[in-house]
C-alpha atoms as a PDB file:
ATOM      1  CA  UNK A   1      10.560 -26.419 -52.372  1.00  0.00           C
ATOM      2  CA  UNK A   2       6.869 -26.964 -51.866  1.00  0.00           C
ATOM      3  CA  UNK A   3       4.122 -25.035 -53.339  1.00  0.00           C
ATOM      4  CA  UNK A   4       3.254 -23.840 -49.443  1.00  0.00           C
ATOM      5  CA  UNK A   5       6.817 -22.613 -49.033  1.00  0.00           C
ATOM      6  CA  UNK A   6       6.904 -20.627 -52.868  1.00  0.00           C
ATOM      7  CA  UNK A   7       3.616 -19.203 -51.809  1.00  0.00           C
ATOM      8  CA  UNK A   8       4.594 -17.882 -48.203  1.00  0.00           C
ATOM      9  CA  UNK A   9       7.963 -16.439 -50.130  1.00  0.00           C
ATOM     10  CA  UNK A  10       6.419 -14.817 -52.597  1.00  0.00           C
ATOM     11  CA  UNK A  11       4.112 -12.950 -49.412  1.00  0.00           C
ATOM     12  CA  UNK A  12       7.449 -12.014 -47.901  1.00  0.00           C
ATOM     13  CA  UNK A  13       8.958 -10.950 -51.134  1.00  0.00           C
ATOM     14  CA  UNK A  14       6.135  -8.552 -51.561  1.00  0.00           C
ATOM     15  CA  UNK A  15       5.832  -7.251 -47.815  1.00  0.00           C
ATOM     16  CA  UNK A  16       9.458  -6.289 -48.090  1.00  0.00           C
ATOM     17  CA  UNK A  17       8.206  -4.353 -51.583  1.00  0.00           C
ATOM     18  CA  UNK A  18       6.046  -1.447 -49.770  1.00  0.00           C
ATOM     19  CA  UNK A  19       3.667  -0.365 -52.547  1.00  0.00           C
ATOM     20  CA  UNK A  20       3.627  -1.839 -55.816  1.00  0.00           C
ATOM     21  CA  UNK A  21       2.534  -0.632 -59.209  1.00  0.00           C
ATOM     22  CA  UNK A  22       1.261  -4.290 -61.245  1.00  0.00           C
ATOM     23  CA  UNK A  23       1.653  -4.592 -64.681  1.00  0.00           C
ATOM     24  CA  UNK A  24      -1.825  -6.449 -65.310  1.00  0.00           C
ATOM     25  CA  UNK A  25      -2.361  -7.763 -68.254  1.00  0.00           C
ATOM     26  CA  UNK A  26      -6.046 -10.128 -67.055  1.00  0.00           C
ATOM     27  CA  UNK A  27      -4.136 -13.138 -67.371  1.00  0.00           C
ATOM     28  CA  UNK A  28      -3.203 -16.368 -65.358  1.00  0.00           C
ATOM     29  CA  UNK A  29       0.224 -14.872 -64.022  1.00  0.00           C
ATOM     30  CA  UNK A  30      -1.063 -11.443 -63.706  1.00  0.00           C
ATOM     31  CA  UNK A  31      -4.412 -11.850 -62.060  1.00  0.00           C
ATOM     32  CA  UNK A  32      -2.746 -14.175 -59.220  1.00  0.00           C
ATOM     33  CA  UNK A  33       0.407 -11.824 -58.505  1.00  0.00           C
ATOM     34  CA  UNK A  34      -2.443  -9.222 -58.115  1.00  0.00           C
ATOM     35  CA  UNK A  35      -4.584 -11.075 -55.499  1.00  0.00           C
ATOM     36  CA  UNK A  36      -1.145 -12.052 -53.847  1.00  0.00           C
ATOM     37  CA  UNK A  37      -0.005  -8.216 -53.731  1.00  0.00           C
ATOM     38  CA  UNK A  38      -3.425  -7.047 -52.621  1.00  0.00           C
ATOM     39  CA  UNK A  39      -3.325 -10.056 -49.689  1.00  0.00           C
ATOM     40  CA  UNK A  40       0.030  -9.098 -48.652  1.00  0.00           C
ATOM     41  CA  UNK A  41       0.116  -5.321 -48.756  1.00  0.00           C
ATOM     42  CA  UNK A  42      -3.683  -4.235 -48.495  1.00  0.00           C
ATOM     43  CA  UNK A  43      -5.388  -2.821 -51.637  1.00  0.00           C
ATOM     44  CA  UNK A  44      -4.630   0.548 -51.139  1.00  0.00           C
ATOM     45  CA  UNK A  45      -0.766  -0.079 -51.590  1.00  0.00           C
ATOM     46  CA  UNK A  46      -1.484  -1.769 -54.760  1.00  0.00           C
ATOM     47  CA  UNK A  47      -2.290  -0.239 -58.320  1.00  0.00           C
ATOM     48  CA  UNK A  48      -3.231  -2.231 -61.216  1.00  0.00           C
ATOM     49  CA  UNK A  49      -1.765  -1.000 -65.077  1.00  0.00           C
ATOM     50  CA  UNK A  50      -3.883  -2.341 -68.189  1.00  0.00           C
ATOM     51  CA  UNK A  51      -1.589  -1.847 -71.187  1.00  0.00           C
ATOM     52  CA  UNK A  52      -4.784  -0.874 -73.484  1.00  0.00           C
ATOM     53  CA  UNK A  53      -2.815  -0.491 -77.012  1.00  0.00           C
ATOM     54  CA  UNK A  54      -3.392  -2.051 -79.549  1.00  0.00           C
ATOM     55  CA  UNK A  55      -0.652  -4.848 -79.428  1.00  0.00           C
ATOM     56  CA  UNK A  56      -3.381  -6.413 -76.593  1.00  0.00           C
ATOM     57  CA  UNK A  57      -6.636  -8.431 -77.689  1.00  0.00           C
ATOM     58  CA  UNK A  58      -9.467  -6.124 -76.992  1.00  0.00           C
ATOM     59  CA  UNK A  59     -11.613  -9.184 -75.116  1.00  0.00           C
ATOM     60  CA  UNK A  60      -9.216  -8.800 -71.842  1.00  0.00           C
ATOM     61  CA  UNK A  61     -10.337  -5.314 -70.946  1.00  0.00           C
ATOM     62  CA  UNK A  62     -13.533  -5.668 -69.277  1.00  0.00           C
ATOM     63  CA  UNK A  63     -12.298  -9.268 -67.414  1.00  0.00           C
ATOM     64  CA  UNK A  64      -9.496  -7.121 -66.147  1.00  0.00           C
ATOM     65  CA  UNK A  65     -11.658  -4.458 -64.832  1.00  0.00           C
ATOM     66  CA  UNK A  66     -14.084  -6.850 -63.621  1.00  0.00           C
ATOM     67  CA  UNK A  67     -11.207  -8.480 -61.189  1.00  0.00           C
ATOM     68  CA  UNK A  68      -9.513  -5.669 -60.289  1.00  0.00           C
ATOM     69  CA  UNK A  69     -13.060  -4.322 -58.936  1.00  0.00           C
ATOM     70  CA  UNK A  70     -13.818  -7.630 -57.385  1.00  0.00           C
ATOM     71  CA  UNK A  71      -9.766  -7.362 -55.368  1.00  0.00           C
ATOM     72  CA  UNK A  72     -10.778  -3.757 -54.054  1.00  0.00           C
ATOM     73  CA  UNK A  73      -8.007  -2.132 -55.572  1.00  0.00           C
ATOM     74  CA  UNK A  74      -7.793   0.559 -58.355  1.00  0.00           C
ATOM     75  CA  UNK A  75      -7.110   0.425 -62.085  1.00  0.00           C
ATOM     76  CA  UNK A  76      -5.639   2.513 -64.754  1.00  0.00           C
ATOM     77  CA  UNK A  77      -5.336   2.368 -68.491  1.00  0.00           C
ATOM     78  CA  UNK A  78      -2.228   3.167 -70.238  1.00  0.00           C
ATOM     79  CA  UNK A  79      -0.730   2.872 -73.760  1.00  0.00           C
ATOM     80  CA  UNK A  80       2.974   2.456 -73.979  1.00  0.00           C
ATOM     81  CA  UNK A  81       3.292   3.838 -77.738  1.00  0.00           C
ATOM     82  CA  UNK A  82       5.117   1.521 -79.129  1.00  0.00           C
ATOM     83  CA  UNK A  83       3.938   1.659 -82.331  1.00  0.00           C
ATOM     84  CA  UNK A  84       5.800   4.482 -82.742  1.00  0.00           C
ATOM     85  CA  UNK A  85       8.885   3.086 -82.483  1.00  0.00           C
ATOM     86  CA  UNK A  86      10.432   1.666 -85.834  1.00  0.00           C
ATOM     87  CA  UNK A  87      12.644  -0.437 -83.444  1.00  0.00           C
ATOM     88  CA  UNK A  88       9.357  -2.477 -82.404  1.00  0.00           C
ATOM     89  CA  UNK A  89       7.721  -2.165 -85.611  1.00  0.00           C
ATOM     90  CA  UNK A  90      10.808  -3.731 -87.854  1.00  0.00           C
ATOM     91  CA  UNK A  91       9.912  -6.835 -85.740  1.00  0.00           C
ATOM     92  CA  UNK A  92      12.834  -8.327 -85.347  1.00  0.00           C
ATOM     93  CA  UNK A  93      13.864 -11.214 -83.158  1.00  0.00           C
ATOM     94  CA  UNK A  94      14.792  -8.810 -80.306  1.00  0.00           C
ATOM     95  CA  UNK A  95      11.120  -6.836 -80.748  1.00  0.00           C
ATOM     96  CA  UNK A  96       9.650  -7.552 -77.356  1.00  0.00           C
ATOM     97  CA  UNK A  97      12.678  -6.054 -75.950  1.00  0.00           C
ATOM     98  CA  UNK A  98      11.575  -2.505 -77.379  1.00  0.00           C
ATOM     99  CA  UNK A  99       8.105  -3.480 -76.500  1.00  0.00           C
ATOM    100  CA  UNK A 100       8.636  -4.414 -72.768  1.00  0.00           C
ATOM    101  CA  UNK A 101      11.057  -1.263 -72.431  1.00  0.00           C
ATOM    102  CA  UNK A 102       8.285   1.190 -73.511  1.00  0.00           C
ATOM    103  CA  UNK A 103       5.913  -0.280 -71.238  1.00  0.00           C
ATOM    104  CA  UNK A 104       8.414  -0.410 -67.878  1.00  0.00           C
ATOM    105  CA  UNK A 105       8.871   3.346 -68.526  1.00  0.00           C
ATOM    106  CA  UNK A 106       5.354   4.507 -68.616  1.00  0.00           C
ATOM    107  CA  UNK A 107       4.975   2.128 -65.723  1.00  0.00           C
ATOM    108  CA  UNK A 108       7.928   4.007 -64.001  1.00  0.00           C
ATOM    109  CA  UNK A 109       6.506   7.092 -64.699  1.00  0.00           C
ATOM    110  CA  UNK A 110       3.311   5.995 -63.005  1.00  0.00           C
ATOM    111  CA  UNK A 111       4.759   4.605 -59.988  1.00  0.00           C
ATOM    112  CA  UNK A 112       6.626   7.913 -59.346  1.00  0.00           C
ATOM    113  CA  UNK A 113       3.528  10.433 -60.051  1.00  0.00           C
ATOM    114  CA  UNK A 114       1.482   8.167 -57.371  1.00  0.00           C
ATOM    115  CA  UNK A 115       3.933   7.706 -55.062  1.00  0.00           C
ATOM    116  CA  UNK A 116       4.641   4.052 -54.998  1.00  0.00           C
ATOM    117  CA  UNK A 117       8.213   2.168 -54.591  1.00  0.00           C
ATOM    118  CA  UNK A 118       7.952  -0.590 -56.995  1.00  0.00           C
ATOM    119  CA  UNK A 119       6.847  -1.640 -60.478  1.00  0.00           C
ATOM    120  CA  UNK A 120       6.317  -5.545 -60.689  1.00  0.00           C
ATOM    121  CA  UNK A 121       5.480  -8.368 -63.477  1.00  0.00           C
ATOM    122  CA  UNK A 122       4.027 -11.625 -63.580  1.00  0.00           C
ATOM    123  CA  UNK A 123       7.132 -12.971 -65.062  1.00  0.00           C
ATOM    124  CA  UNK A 124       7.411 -16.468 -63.574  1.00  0.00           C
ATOM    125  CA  UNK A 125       9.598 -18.972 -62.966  1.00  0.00           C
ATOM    126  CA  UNK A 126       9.313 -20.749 -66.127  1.00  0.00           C
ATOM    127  CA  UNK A 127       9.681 -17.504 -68.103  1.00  0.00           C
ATOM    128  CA  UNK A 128      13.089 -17.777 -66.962  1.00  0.00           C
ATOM    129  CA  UNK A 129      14.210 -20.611 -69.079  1.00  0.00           C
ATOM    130  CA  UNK A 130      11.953 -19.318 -72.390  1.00  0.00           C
ATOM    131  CA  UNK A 131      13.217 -16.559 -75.188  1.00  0.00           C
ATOM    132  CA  UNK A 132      11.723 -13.612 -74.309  1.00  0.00           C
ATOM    133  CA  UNK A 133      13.935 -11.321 -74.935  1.00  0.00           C
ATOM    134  CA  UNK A 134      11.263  -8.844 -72.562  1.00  0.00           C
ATOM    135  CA  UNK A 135      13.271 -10.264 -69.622  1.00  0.00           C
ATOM    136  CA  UNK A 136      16.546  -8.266 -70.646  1.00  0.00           C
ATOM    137  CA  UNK A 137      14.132  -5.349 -70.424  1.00  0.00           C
ATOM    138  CA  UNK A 138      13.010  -5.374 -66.988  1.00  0.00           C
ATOM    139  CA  UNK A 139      16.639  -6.027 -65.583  1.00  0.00           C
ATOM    140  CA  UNK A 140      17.526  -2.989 -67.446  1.00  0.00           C
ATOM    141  CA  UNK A 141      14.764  -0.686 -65.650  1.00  0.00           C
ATOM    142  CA  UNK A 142      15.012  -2.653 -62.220  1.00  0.00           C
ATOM    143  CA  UNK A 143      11.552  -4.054 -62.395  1.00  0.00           C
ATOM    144  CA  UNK A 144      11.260  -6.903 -60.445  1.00  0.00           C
ATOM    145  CA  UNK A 145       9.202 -10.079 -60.919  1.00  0.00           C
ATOM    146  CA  UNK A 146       7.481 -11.741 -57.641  1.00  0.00           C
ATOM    147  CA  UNK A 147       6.633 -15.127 -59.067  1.00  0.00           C
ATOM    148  CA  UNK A 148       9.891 -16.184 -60.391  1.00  0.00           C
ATOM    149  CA  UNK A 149      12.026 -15.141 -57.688  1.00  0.00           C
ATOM    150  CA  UNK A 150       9.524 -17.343 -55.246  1.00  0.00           C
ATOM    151  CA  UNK A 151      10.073 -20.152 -57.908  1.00  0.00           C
ATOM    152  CA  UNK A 152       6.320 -20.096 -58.610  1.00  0.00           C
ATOM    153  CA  UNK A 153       6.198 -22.272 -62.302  1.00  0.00           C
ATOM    154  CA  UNK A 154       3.538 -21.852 -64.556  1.00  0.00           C
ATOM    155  CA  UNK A 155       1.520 -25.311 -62.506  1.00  0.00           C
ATOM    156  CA  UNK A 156       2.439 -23.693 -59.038  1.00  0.00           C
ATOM    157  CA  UNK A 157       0.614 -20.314 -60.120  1.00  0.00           C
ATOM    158  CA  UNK A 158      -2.790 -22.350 -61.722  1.00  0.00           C
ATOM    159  CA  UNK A 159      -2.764 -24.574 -58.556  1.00  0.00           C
ATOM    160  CA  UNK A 160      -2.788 -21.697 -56.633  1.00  0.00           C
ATOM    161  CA  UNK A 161      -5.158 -20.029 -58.702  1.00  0.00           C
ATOM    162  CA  UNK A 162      -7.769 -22.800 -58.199  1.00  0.00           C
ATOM    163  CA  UNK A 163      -7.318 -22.575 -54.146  1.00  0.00           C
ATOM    164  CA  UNK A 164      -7.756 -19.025 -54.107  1.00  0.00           C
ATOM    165  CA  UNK A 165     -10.797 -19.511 -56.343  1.00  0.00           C
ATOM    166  CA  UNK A 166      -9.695 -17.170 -59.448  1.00  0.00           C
ATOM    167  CA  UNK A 167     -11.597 -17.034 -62.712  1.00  0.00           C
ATOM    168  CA  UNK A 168      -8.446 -17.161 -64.566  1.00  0.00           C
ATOM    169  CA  UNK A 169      -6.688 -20.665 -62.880  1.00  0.00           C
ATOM    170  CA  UNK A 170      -7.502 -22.242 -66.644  1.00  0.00           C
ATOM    171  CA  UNK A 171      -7.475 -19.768 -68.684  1.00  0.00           C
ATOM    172  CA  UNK A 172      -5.522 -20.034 -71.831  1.00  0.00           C
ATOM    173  CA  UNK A 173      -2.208 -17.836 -72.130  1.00  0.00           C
ATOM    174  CA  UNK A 174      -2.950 -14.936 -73.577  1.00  0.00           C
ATOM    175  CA  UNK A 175       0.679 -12.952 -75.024  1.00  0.00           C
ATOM    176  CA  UNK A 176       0.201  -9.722 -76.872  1.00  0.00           C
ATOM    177  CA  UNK A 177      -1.065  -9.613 -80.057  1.00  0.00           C
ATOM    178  CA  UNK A 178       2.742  -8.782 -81.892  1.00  0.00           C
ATOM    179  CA  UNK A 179       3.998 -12.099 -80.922  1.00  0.00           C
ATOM    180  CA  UNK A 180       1.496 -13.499 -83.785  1.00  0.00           C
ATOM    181  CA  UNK A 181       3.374 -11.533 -86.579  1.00  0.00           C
ATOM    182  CA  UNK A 182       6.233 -13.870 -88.360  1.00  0.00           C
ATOM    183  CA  UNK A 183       9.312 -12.101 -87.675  1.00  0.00           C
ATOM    184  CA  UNK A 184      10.125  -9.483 -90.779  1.00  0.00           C
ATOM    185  CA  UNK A 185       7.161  -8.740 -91.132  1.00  0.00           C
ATOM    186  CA  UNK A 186       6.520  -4.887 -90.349  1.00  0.00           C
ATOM    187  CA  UNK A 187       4.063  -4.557 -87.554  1.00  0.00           C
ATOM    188  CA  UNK A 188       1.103  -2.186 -87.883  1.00  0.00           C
ATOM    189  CA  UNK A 189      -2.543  -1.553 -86.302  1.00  0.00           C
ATOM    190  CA  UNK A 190      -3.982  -2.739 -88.800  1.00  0.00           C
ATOM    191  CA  UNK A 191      -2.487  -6.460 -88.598  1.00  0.00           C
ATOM    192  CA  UNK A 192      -2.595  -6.347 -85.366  1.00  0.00           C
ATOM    193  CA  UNK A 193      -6.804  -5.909 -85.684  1.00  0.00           C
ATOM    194  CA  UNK A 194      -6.837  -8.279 -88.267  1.00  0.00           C
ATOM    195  CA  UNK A 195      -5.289 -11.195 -85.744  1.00  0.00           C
ATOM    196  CA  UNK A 196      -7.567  -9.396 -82.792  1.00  0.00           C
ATOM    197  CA  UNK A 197     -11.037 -10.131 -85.230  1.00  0.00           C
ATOM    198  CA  UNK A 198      -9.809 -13.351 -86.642  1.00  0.00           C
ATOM    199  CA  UNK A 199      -8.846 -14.499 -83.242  1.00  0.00           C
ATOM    200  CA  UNK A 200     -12.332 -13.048 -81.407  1.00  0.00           C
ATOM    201  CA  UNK A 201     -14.192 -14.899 -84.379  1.00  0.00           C
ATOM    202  CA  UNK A 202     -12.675 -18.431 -83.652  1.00  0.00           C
ATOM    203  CA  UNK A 203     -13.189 -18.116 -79.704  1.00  0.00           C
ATOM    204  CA  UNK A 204     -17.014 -17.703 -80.715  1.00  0.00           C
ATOM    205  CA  UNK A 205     -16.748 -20.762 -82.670  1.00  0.00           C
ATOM    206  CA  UNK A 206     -15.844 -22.609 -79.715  1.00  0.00           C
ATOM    207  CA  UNK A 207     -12.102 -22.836 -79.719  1.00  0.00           C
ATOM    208  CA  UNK A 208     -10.149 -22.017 -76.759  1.00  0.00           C
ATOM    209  CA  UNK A 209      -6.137 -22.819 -76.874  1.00  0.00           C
ATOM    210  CA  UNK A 210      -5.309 -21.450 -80.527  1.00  0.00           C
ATOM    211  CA  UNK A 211      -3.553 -19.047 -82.298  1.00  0.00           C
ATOM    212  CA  UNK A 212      -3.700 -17.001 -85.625  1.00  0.00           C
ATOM    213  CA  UNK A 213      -0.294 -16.531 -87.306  1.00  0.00           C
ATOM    214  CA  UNK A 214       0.402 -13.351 -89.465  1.00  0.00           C
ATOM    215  CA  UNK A 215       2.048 -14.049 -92.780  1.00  0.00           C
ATOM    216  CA  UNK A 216       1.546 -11.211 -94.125  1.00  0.00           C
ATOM    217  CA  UNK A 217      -1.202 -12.433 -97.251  1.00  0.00           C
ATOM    218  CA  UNK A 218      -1.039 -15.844 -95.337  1.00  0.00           C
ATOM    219  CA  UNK A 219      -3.153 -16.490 -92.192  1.00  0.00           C
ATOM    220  CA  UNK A 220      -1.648 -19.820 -90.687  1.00  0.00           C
ATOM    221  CA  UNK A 221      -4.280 -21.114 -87.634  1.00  0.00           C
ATOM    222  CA  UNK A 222      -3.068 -23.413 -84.923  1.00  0.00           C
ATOM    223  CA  UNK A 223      -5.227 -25.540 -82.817  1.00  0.00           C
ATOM    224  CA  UNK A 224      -4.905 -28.183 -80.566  1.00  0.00           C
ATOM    225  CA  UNK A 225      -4.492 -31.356 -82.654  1.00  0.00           C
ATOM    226  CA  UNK A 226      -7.353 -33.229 -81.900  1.00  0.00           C
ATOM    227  CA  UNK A 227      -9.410 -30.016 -83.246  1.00  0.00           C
ATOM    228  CA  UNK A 228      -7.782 -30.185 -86.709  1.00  0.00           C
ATOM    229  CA  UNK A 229     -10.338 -32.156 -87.643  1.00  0.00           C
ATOM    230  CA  UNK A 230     -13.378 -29.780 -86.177  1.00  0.00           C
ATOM    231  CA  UNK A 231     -11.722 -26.723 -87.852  1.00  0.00           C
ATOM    232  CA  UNK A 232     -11.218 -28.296 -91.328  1.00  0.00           C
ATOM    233  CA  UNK A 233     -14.859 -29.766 -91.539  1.00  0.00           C
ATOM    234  CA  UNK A 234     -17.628 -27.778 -93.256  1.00  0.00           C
ATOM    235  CA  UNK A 235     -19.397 -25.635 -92.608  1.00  0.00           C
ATOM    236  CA  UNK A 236     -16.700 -24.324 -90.094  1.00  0.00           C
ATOM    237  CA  UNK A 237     -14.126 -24.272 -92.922  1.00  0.00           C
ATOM    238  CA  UNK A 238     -16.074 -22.043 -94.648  1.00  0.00           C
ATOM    239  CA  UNK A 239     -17.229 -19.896 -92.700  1.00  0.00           C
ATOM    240  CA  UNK A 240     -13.458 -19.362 -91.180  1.00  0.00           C
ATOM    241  CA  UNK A 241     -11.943 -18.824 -95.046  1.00  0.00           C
ATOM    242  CA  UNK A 242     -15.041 -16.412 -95.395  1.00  0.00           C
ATOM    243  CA  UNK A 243     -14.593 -14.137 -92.616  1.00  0.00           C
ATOM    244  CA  UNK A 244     -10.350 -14.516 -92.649  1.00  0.00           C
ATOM    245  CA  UNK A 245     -10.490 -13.465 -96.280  1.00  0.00           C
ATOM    246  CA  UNK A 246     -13.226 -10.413 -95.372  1.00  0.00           C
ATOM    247  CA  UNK A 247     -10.404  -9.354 -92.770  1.00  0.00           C
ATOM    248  CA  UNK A 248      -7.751  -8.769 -95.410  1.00  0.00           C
ATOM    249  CA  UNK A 249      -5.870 -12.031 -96.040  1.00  0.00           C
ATOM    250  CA  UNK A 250      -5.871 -14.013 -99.154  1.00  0.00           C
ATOM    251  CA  UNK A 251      -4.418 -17.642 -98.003  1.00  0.00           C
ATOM    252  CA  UNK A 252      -5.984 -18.988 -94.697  1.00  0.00           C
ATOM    253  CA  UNK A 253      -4.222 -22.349 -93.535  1.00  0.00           C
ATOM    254  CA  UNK A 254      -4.372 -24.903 -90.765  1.00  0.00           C
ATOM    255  CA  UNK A 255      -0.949 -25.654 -89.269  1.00  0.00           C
ATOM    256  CA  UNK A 256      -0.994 -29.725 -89.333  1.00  0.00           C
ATOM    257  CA  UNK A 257       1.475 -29.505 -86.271  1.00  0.00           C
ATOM    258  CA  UNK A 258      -0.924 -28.257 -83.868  1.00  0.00           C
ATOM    259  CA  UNK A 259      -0.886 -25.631 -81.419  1.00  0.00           C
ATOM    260  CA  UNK A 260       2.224 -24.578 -79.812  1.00  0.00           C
ATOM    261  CA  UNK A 261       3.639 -21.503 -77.774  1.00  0.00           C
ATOM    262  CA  UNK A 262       6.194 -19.424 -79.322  1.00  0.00           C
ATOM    263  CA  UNK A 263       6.000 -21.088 -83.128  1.00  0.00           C
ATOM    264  CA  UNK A 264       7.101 -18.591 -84.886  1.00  0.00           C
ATOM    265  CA  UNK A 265      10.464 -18.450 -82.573  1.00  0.00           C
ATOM    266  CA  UNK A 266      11.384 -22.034 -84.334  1.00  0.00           C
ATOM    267  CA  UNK A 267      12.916 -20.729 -87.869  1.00  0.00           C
ATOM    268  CA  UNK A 268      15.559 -18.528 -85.534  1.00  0.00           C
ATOM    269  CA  UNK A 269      18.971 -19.930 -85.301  1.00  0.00           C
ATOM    270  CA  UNK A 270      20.785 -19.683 -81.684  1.00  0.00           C
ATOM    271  CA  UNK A 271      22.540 -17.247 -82.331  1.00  0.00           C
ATOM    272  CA  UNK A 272      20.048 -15.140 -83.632  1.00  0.00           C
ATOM    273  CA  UNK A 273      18.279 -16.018 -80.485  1.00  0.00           C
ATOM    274  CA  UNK A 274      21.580 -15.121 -78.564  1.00  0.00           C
ATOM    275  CA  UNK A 275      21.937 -11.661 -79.803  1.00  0.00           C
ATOM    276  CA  UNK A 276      17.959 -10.551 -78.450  1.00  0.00           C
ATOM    277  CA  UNK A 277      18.702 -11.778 -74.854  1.00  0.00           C
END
């Protein structure tokens, strides 16, 4: 199918969706399945939902709000709460099942109060084929997902993206701040500000695609490979141990492999991986 033909699907797919309650998170997939939901249903019949917990990095916030002015249509904080639920905070390999859950019933709840007939994601296409256990979530609370059902792949979405002129058609992924925390590892507020800080201190160094792992004591940094190099040079070695240490951790390491999505996914056996989905 060609990109023309995902894109004029994924306008039918939402006409046929009346009005639509996004979960909008400021990100690639998010941003453009809100400027495709305002285009084909009018801003009014559109409402964007900022999870604003602390499992998200604090820098999206104001982006979000900024492009959800600049669309015309209307945005509300919420917090899901899923911090208090020992089923999310055991992190386990089945954790952003509990986390997605939480947040598709406060969205529910929103869409009913307001009025509107659907709750939608910016799951696409090649979310499908990824393990994220999430997706068991949303087929549990009927939320549907736009972009995957058009077939819209992760390229399809930042081609768009740069057509339709969006600020976000390069930008980075983005996943919530839990997915940083090695599984086992009990998740709390206060590692999740620790990755939030150590994170918001490396993007000021200049780095862009990169990751801080949570090892508990161990902070293990991932950056593209050809920035190895850059990160373990002085003074910027320094200065990272420095501030990483001030933060709470006592190891700070560079992972020699490089940046990759879903790393801390590798040590789980399939059937491990199996039993989440």
């Amino acid at each position: 199918m060609k990109l023309r033909e995902k894109h004029n699907s994924l306008q039918e797919i939402l006409k046929g969706l009346g009005k639509v309650v996004v979960a909008y998170s400021g990100g690639v997939d998010s941003t453009f399945l809100l400027k495709a939901a305002v285009d084909a249903l009018g801003a009014q019949n559109v409402l964007a939902c900022f999870s604003g917990g602390p499992s998200e990095p604090k820098n999206q916030l104001d982006r979000a709000r900024k492009m959800a002015k600049d669309m015309g249509t209307a945005l509300q904080i919420i917090e899901a709460g899923e911090l208090a639920d020992p089923n999310f905070t055991a992190n386990k390999a089945d954790r952003c099942f509990h986390c997605k859950s939480h947040l598709c019933k406060v969205l529910i709840d929103v869409a009913n109060e307001h009025g509107f007939d659907h709750v939608v994601f910016g799951t696409n296409y090649d979310d499908l084929d990824d393990f994220r256990p999430g997706n068991r979530a949303m087929k549990v609370f009927g939320i549907r997902s736009p972009l995957a059902e058009a077939k819209l792949t992760k390229d399809d979405i930042r081609r768009l993206s740069r057509q339709m002129n969006l600020p976000t058609a390069d930008m980075p992924a983005s996943p919530c701040l839990a997915s940083r925390i090695s599984y086992g590892v009990e998740v709390t507020e206060q590692r999740l500000k620790q990755i939030d800080e150590a994170e918001d201190f490396l993007r000021g160094l200049g780095f862009v695609e990169f990751r801080v792992r949570h090892h508990d004591t161990l902070a293990r940094i991932e950056v593209n490979p050809q920035h190895i190099e850059k990160i373990t040079a002085e003074p910027l070695r320094s200065q990272i141990v420095e501030k990483l240490k001030s933060l709470g951790f006592k190891f700070v390491t560079v992972d020699l492999q490089g940046f990759r999505s879903g790393s801390l996914n590798e040590p789980l056996s399939e059937e491990e991986k199996r039993e989440s989905l």
